[in-house]
Protein backbone atom coordinates (compact mmCIF):
# COMPACT_ATOMS: atom_id res chain seq x y z
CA UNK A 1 86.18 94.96 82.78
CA UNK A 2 84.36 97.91 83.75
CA UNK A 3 84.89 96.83 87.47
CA UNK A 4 88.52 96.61 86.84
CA UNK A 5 88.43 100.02 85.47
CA UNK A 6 86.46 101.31 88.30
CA UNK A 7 89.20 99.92 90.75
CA UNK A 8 92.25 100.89 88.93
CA UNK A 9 90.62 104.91 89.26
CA UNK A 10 89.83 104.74 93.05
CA UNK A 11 93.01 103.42 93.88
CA UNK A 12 94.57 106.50 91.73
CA UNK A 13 92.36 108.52 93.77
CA UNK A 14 93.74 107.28 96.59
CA UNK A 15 97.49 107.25 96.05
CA UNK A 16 96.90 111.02 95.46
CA UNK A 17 95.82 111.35 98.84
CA UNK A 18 97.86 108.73 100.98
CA UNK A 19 101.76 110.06 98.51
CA UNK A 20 101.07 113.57 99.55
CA UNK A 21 103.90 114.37 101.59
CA UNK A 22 101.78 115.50 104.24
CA UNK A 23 99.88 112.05 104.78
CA UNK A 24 103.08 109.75 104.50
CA UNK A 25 104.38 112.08 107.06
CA UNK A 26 101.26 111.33 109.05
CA UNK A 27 101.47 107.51 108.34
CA UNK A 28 105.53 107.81 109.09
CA UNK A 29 104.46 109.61 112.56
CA UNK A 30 101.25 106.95 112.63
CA UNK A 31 104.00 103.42 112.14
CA UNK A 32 106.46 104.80 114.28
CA UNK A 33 104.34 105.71 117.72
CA UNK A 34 102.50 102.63 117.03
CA UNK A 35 105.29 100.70 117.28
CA UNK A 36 107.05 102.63 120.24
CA UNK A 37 103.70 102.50 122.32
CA UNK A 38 103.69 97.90 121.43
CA UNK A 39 106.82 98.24 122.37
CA UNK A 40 106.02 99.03 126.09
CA UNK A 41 104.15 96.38 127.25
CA UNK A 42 100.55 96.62 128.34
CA UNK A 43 99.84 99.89 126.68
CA UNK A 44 98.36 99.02 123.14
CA UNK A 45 97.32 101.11 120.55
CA UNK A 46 94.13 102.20 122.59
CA UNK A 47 96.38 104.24 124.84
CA UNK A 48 98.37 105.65 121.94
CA UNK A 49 95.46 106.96 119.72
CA UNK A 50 93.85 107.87 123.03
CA UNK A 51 96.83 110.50 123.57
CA UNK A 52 97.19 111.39 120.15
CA UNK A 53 93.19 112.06 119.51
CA UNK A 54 93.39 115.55 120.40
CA UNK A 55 95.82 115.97 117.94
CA UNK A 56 93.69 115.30 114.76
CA UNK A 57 91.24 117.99 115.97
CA UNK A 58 93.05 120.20 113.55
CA UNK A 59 93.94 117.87 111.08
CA UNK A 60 91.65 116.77 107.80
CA UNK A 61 89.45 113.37 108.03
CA UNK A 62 91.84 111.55 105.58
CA UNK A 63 95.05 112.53 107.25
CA UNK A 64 93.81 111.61 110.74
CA UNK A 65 92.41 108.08 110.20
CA UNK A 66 95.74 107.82 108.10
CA UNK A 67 97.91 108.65 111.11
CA UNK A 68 95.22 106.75 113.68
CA UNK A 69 95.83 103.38 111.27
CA UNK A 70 99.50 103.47 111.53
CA UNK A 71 99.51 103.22 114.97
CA UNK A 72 97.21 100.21 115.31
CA UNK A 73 98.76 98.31 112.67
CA UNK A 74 102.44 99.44 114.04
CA UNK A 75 101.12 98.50 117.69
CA UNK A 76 100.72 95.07 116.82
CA UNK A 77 104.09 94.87 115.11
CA UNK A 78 105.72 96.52 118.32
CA UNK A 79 104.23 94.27 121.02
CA UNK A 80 106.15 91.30 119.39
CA UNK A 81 109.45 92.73 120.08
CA UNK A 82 108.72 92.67 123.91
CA UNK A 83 107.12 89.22 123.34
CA UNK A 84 109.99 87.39 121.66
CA UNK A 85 112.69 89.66 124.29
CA UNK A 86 111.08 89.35 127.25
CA UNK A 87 107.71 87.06 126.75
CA UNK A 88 105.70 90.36 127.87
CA UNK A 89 103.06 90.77 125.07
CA UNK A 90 103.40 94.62 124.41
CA UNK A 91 99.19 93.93 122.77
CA UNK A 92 97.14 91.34 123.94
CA UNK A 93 97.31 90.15 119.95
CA UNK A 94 101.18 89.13 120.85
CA UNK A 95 100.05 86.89 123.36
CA UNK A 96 101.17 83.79 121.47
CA UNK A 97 103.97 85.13 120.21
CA UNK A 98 105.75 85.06 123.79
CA UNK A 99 105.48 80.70 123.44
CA UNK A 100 107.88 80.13 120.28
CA UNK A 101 109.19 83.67 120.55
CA UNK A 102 110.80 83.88 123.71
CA UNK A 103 111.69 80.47 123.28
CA UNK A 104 114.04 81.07 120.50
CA UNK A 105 115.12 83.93 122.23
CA UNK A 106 116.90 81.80 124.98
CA UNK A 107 118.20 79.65 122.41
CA UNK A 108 119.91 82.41 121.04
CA UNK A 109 117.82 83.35 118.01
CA UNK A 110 116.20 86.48 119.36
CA UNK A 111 117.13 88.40 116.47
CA UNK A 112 115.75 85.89 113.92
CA UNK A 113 112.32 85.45 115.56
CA UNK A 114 112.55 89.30 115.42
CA UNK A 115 113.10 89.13 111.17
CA UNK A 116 110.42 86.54 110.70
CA UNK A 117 107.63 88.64 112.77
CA UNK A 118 108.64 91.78 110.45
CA UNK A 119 108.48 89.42 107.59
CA UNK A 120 105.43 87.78 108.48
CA UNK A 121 103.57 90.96 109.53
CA UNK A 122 104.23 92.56 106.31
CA UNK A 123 102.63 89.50 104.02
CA UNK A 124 100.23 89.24 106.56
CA UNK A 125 98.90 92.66 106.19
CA UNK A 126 99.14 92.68 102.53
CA UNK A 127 96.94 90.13 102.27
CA UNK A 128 94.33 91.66 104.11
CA UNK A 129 94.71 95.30 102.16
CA UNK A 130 94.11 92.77 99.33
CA UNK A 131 90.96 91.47 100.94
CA UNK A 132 89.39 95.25 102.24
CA UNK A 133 90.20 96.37 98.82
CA UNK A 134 87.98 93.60 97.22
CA UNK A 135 85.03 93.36 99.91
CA UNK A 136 84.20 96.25 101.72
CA UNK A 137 82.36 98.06 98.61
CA UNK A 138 80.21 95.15 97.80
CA UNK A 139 79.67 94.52 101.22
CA UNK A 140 78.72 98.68 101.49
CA UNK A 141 76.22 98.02 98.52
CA UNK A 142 74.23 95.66 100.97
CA UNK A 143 74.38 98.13 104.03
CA UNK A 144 72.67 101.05 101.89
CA UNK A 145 69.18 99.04 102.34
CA UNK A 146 69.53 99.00 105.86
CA UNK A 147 66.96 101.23 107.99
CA UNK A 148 67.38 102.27 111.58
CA UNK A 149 65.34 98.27 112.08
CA UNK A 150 68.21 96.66 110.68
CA UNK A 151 70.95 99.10 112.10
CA UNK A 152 69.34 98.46 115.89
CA UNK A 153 69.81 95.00 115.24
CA UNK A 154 72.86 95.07 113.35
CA UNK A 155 74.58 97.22 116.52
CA UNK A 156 73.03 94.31 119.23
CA UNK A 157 74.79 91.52 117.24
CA UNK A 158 78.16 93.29 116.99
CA UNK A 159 77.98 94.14 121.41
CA UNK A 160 76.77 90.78 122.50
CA UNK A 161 79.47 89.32 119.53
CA UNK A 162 82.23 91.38 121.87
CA UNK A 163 81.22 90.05 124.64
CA UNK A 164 80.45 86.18 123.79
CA UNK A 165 83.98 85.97 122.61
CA UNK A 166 85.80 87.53 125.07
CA UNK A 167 88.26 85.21 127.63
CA UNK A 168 86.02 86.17 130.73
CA UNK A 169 81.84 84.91 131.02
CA UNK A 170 79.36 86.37 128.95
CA UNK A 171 77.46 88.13 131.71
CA UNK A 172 80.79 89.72 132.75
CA UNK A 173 81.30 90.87 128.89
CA UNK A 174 77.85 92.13 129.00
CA UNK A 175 78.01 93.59 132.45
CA UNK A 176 80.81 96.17 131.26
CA UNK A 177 78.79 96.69 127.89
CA UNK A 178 76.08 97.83 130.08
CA UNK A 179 78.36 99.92 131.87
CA UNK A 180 79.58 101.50 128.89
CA UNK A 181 76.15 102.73 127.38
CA UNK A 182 75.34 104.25 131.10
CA UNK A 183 78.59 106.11 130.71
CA UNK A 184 77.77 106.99 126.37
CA UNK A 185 74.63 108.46 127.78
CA UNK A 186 75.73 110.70 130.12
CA UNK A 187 75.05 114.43 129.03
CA UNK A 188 72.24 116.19 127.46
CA UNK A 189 69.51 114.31 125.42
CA UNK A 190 69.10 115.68 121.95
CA UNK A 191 65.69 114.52 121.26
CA UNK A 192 64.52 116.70 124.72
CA UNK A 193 67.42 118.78 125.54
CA UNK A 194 67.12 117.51 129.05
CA UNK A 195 70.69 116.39 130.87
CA UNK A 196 70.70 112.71 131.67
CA UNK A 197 72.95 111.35 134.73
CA UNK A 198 74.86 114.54 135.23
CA UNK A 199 74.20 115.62 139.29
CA UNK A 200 73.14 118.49 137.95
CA UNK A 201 77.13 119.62 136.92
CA UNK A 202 77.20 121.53 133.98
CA UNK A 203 80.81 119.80 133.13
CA UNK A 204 79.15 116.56 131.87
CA UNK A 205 76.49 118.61 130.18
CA UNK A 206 78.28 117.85 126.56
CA UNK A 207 79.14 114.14 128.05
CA UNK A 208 82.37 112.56 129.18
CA UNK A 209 84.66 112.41 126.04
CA UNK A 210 85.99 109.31 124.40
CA UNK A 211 89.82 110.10 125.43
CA UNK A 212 89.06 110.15 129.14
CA UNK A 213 86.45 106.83 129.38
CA UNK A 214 89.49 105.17 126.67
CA UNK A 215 92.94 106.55 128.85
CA UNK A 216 91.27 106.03 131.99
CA UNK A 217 89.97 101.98 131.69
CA UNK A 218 93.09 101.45 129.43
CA UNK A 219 95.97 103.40 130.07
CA UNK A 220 96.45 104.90 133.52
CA UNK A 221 94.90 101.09 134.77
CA UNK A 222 97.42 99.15 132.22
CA UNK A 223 100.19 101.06 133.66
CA UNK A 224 99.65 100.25 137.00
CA UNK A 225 99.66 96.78 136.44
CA UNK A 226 102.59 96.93 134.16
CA UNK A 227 105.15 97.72 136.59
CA UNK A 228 105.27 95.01 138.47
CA UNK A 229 105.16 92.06 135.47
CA UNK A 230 108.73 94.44 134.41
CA UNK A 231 110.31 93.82 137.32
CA UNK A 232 113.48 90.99 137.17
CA UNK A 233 113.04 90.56 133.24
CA UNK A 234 116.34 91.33 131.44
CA UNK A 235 117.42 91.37 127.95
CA UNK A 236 119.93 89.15 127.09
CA UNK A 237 122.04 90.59 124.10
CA UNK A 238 123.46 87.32 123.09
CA UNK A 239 120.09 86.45 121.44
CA UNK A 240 119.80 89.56 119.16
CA UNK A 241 122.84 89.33 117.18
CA UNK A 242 122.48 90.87 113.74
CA UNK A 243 124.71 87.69 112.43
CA UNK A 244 121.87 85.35 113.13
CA UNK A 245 118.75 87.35 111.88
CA UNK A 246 118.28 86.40 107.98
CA UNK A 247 116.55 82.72 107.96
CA UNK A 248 118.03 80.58 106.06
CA UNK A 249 116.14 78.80 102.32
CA UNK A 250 115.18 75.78 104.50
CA UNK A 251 113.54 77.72 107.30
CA UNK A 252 111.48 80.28 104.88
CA UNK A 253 109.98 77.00 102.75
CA UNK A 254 108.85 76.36 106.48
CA UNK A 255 107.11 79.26 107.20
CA UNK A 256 105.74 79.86 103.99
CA UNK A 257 102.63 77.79 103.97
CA UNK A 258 101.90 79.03 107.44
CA UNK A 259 101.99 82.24 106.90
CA UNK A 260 99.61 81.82 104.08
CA UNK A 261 97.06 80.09 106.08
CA UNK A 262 97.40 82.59 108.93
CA UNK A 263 96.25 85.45 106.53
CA UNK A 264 93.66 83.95 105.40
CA UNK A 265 92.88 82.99 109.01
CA UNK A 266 93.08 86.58 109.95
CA UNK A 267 91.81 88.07 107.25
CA UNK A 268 88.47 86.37 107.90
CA UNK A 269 88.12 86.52 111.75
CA UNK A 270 89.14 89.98 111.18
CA UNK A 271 86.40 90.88 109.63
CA UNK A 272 83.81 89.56 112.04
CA UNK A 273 82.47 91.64 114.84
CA UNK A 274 83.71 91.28 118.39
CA UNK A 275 86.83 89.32 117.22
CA UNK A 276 89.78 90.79 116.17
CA UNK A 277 93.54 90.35 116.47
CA UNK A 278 94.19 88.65 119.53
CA UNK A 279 91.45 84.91 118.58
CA UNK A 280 92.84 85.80 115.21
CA UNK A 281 96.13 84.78 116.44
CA UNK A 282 94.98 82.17 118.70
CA UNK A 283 92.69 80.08 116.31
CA UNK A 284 95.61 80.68 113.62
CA UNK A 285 98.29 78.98 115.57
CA UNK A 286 95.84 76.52 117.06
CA UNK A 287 95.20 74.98 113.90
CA UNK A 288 98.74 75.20 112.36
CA UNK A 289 99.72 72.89 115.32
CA UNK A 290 96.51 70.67 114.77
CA UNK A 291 98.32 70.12 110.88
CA UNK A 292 101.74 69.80 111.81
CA UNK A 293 103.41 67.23 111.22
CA UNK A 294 105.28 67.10 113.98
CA UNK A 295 103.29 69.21 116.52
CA UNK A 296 105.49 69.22 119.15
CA UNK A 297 107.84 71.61 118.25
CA UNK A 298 105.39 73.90 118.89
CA UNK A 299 106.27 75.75 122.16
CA UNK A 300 109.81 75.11 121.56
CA UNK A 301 111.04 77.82 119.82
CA UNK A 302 109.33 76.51 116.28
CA UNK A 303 109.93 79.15 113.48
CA UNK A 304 106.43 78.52 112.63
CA UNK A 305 105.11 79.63 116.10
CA UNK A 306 106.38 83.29 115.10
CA UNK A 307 105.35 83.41 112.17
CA UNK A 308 101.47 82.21 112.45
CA UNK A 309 100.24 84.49 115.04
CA UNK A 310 102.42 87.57 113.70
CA UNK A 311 100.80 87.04 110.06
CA UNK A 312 97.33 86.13 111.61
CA UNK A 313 97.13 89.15 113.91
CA UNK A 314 98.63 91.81 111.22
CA UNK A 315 96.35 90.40 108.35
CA UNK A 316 93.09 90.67 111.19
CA UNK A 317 94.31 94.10 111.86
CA UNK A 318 93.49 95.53 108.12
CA UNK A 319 90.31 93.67 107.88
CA UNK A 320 88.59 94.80 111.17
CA UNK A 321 88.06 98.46 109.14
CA UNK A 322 85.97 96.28 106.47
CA UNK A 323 82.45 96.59 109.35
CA UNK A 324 83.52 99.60 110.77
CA UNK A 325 83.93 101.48 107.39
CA UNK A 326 81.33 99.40 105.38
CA UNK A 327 78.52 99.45 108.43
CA UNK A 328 79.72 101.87 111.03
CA UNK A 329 79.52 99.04 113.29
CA UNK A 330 83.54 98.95 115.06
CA UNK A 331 84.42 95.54 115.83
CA UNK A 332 86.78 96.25 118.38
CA UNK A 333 87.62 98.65 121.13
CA UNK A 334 90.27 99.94 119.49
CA UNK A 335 87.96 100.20 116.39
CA UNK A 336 85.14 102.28 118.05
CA UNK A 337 88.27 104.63 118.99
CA UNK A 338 88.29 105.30 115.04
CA UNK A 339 84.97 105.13 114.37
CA UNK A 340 84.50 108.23 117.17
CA UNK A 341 87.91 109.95 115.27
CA UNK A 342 85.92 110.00 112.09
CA UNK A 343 82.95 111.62 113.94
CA UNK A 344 84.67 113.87 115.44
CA UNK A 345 86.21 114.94 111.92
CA UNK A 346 82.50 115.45 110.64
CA UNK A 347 82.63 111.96 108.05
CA UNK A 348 80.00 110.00 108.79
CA UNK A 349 81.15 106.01 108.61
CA UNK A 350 78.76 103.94 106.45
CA UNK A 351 78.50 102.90 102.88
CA UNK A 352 78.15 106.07 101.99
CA UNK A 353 81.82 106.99 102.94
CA UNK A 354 82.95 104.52 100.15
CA UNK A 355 81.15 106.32 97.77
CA UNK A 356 80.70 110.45 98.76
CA UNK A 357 84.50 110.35 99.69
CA UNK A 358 86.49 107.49 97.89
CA UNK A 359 89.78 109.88 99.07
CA UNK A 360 89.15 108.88 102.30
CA UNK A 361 88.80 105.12 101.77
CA UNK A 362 90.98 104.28 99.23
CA UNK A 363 93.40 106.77 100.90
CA UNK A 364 93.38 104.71 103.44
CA UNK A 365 93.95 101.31 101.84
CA UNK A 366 96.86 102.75 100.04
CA UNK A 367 98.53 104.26 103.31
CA UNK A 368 98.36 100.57 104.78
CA UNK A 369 100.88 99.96 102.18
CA UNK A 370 102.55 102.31 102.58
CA UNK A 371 102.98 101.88 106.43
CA UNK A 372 103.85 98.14 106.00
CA UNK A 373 106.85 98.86 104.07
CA UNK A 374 107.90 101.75 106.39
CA UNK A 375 107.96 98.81 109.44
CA UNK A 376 109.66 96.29 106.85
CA UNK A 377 112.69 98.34 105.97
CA UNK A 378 112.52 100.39 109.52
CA UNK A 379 111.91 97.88 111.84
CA UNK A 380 115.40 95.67 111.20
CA UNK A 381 117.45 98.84 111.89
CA UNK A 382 115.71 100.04 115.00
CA UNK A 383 116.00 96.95 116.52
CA UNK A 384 118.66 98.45 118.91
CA UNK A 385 116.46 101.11 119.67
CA UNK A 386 113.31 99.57 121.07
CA UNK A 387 116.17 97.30 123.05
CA UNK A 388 117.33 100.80 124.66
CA UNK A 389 113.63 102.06 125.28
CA UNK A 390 113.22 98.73 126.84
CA UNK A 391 116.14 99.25 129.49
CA UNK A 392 114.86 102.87 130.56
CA UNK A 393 113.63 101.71 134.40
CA UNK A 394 109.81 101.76 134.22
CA UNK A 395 109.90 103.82 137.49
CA UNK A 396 110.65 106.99 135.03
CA UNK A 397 109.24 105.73 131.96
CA UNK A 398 105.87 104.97 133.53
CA UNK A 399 105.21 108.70 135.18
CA UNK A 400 106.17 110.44 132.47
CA UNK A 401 103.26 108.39 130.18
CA UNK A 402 101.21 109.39 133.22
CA UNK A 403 102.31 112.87 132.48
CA UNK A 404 101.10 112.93 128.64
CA UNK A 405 97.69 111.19 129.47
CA UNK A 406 96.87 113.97 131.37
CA UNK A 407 97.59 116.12 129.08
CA UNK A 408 95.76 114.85 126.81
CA UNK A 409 92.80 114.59 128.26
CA UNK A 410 92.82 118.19 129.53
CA UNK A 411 93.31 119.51 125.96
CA UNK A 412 90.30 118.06 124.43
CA UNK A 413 88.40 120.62 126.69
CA UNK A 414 89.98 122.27 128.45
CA UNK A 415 88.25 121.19 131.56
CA UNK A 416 90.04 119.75 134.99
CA UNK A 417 87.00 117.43 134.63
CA UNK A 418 87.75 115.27 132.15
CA UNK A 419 91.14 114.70 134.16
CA UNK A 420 89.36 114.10 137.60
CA UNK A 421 87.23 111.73 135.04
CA UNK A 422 90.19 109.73 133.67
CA UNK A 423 91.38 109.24 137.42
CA UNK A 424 87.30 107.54 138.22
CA UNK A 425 87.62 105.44 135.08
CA UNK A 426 91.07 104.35 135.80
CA UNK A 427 89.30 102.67 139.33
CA UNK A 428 87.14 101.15 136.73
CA UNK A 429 89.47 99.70 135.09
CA UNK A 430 91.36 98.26 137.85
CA UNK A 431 88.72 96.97 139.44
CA UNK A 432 88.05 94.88 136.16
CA UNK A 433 90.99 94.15 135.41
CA UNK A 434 91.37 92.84 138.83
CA UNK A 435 88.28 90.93 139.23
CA UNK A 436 88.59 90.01 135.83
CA UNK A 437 85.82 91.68 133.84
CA UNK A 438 86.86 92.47 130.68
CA UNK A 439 86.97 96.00 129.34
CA UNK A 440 87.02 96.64 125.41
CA UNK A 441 82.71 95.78 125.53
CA UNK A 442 83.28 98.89 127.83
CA UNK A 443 84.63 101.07 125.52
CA UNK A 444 82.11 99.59 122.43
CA UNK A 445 78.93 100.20 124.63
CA UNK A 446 80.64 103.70 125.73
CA UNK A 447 80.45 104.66 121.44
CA UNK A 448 77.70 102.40 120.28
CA UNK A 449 75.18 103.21 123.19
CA UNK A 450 74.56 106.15 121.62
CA UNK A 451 73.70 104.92 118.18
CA UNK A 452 71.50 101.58 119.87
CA UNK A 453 69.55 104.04 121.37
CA UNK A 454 69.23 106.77 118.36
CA UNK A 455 68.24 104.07 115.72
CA UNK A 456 65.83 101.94 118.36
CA UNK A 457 63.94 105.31 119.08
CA UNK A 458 63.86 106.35 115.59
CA UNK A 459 62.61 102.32 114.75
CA UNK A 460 59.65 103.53 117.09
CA UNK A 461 58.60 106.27 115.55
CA UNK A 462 58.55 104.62 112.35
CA UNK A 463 56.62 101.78 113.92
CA UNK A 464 54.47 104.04 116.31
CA UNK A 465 55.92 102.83 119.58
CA UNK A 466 55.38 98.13 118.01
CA UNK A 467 58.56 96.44 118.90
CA UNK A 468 57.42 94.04 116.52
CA UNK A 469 58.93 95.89 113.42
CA UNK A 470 62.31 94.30 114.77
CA UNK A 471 61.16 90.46 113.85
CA UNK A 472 58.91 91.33 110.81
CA UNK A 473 61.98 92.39 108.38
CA UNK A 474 64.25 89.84 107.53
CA UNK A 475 67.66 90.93 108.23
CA UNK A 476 66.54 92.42 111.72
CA UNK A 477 65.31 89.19 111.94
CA UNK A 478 68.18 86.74 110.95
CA UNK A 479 70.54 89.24 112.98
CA UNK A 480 68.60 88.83 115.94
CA UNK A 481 68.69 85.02 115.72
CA UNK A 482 72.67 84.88 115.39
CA UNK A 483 73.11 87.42 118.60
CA UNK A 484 70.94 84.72 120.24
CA UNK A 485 73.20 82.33 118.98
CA UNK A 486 76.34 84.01 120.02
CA UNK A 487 74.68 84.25 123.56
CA UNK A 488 73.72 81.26 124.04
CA UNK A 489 77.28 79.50 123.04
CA UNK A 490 79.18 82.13 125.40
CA UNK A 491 76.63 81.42 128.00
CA UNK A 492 77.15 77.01 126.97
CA UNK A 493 81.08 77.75 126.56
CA UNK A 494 81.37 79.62 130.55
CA UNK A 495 79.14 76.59 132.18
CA UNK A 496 81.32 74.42 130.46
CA UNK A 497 84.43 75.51 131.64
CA UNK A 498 83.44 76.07 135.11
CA UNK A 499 82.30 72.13 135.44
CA UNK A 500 86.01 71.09 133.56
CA UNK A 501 87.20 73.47 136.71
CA UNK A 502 85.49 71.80 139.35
């Protein structure tokens, strides 16, 4: 009971922070980018929270992860509008959508695909609020123990976790993780004050800045190859008729039980390092059409092909804040993007945030809510207006988003560096995405280099220079053995499907 009591205060503390009018404007602002940035395919919420970074600079902790949330969860709900309308995933977690979506869409149920992903999203998402709520403290109890040991190791699981699971080979995955720490440790070393990989120009002295390494491999290179996947794809406004979009009692009975299993898909892969939306979705609708009953509807415009992956991806969007707020360990690209927003706002993530600023956490799990029901009762009526954004040629649309990135990353500074430095990353990320390499273990090594390195030198001084202290405590240990793990089955999964290739 006294747990109970314990919960029902926090989450009064943190209704008084997320109902201020200030922070539901934030979360309004948050929902409503989110969803116009899904909404133009390829970007993602990386690129929106990389332009709107600067812009928390001046705002408090609370009120800029608020804001930063709302447009990751609102992402997710935007891409599936482009992936039902035009089978372009607007996130890489809409990626199944596009099969049943865009299905139904030439068979004239655009709009009702649209009302079951808003539908689905919003249980989806609730259920993993429901989940965060209940496990991240007593998973932050566990994390006080841990010493800069367990934190080294802890860190190693969650980079080689990103890049085991990613589509491309492991050594790819951990080729751009690599890259990414070389680029985190560029600037001035502040255990010797010496600058590190700088040519000797004072610009980099203070490093290169998470908007320009995060709008440069992302945005500027998503862009780019964007504009050509638009061209010949064309709305058809037969499919999006307001008449059609309510499902009727039969077809909610058969999305009901998928949707459930989805969440709790999603709400568990969520969770885990290095996975995230996108295999959230995947495994979700994988194994709804393993326990179909008549599987091969699936890919056909199946009601329950909408709703899996948009429950599945929404529900894995809550949880991935459960090791990024309970460890400081992101799980994601997108998630080291808020991890470096709370630094930058002077909280330091941990378990120590749950309990030195329960505003802040709680806040945060309330504003969830409160951003779901802004896309549930939103989302229906804007319909048309995503449908217009989508029509503006991407020949003006593009450049002007080209514009703003620029922008942005000359604010942060001030400096014509960190634009010339957008511009080298952008190559980057071309040249990955071209030679397919992928690039989110880029932007975790980028903001977890620095911390592998901080807590291994620390782990030396407390161990006077013996790497042995990383195998004689237990959790090091056991965390150790499961990065090997992951390693070894990316390593097993890429030879495997290179011989099924040949």
């Amino acid at each position: 009971m006294q747990d109970f009591n314990v919960i029902i205060e926090n989450i009064a503390i943190g209704a008084e922070t997320a109902l201020s009018l200030t922070n539901i404007g934030f979360v309004s602002l948050g929902v409503l980018m989110g969803v116009f940035i899904g909404v133009l395919p390829g970007l993602g919420a990386l690129t929106a929270i990389a332009l709107l970074l600067p812009l928390t600079y001046q705002m408090d902790a609370a009120s800029s992860l608020i804001m930063l949330a709302g447009i990751w969860y609102g992402s997710t709900f935007g891409g599936s509008i482009t992936a039902i309308l035009l089978s372009i995933p607007g996130t890489p977690a809409n990626a199944i959508t596009c099969i049943d979506g865009y299905a139904m869409t030439r068979q004239g149920k655009g709009s009702l695909a649209l009302f079951i992903a808003v539908a689905s999203s919003f249980i989806g998402g609730s259920i993993g609020i429901v989940v965060m709520a209940l496990l991240t403290e007593p998973i932050a109890r566990i994390a006080i123990s841990f010493s800069s040991v367990e934190y080294f190791s802890l860190i190693v699981l969650g980079l080689i976790a990103a890049s085991s699971v990613s589509n491309s080979s492991v050594v790819k995955g951990l080729a751009m993780v690599v890259i990414g720490i070389q680029v985190g440790t560029v600037g001035t070393d502040v255990y010797t004050g010496q600058m590190r990989f700088t040519f000797d120009n004072f610009d980099l002295a203070d490093g290169i800045t998470l908007v320009s390494v995060s709008m440069g491999v992302f945005g500027v290179s998503e862009i780019i190859f964007t504009v050509n996947e638009m061209k010949n794809r064309v709305i058809d406004r037969k499919s999006i008729q307001m008449r059609t979009m309510v499902p009727s009692r039969e077809q909610v009975k058969k999305i009901t039980g998928p949707i459930l299993r989805a969440s709790g898909v999603g709400s568990f892969l969520g969770a885990l390092p290095g996975t995230g939306p996108a295999i959230s979705a995947f495994v979700a609708y994988a194994l709804e059409t393993r326990i179909a009953k008549d599987p091969e509807k699936f890919g056909k415009g199946a009601i329950e092909g909408v709703a899996t992956p948009e429950a599945a991806n929404n529900s894995a969007d809550i949880t991935a804040f459960i090791p990024t707020l309970a460890f400081g360990i992101p799980g994601s690209a997108t998630m080291a993007l808020m991890l470096g927003a709370m630094m930058i706002n002077g909280v330091s993530p941990g378990p120590a945030l749950i309990t030195e600023r329960p505003e802040i956490f709680w806040g945060l799990i309330i504003s969830f809510w409160i951003g779901s029901l802004i896309i549930l009762f939103l989302s229906i009526p804007m319909i048309g207006v995503w449908i217009r954004l989508l029509m503006i040629p991407f020949h003006i649309l593009m450049p002007a988003i080209l514009v703003f990135i620029c922008i942005g990353a000359y604010s942060v500074g001030s400096s014509p560096m960190d634009v010339w430095l957008v511009l080298i990353l952008a190559v980057i990320g071309i040249y990955a995405r071209y030679f397919d390499f992928p690039r989110a273990p880029l932007i975790l090594g980028f903001v977890l280099g620095p911390m592998l390195e901080d807590h291994f030198r620390r782990a030396m001084l407390i161990s006077r220079g013996d790497p042995i202290v990383f195998v004689e405590s237990t959790v090091s240990f056991m965390l150790l053995l499961v990065s090997l793990a992951f390693l070894i089955y990316g390593l097993y999964s890429g030879i495997k499907s290179k011989s099924k290739a040949v």
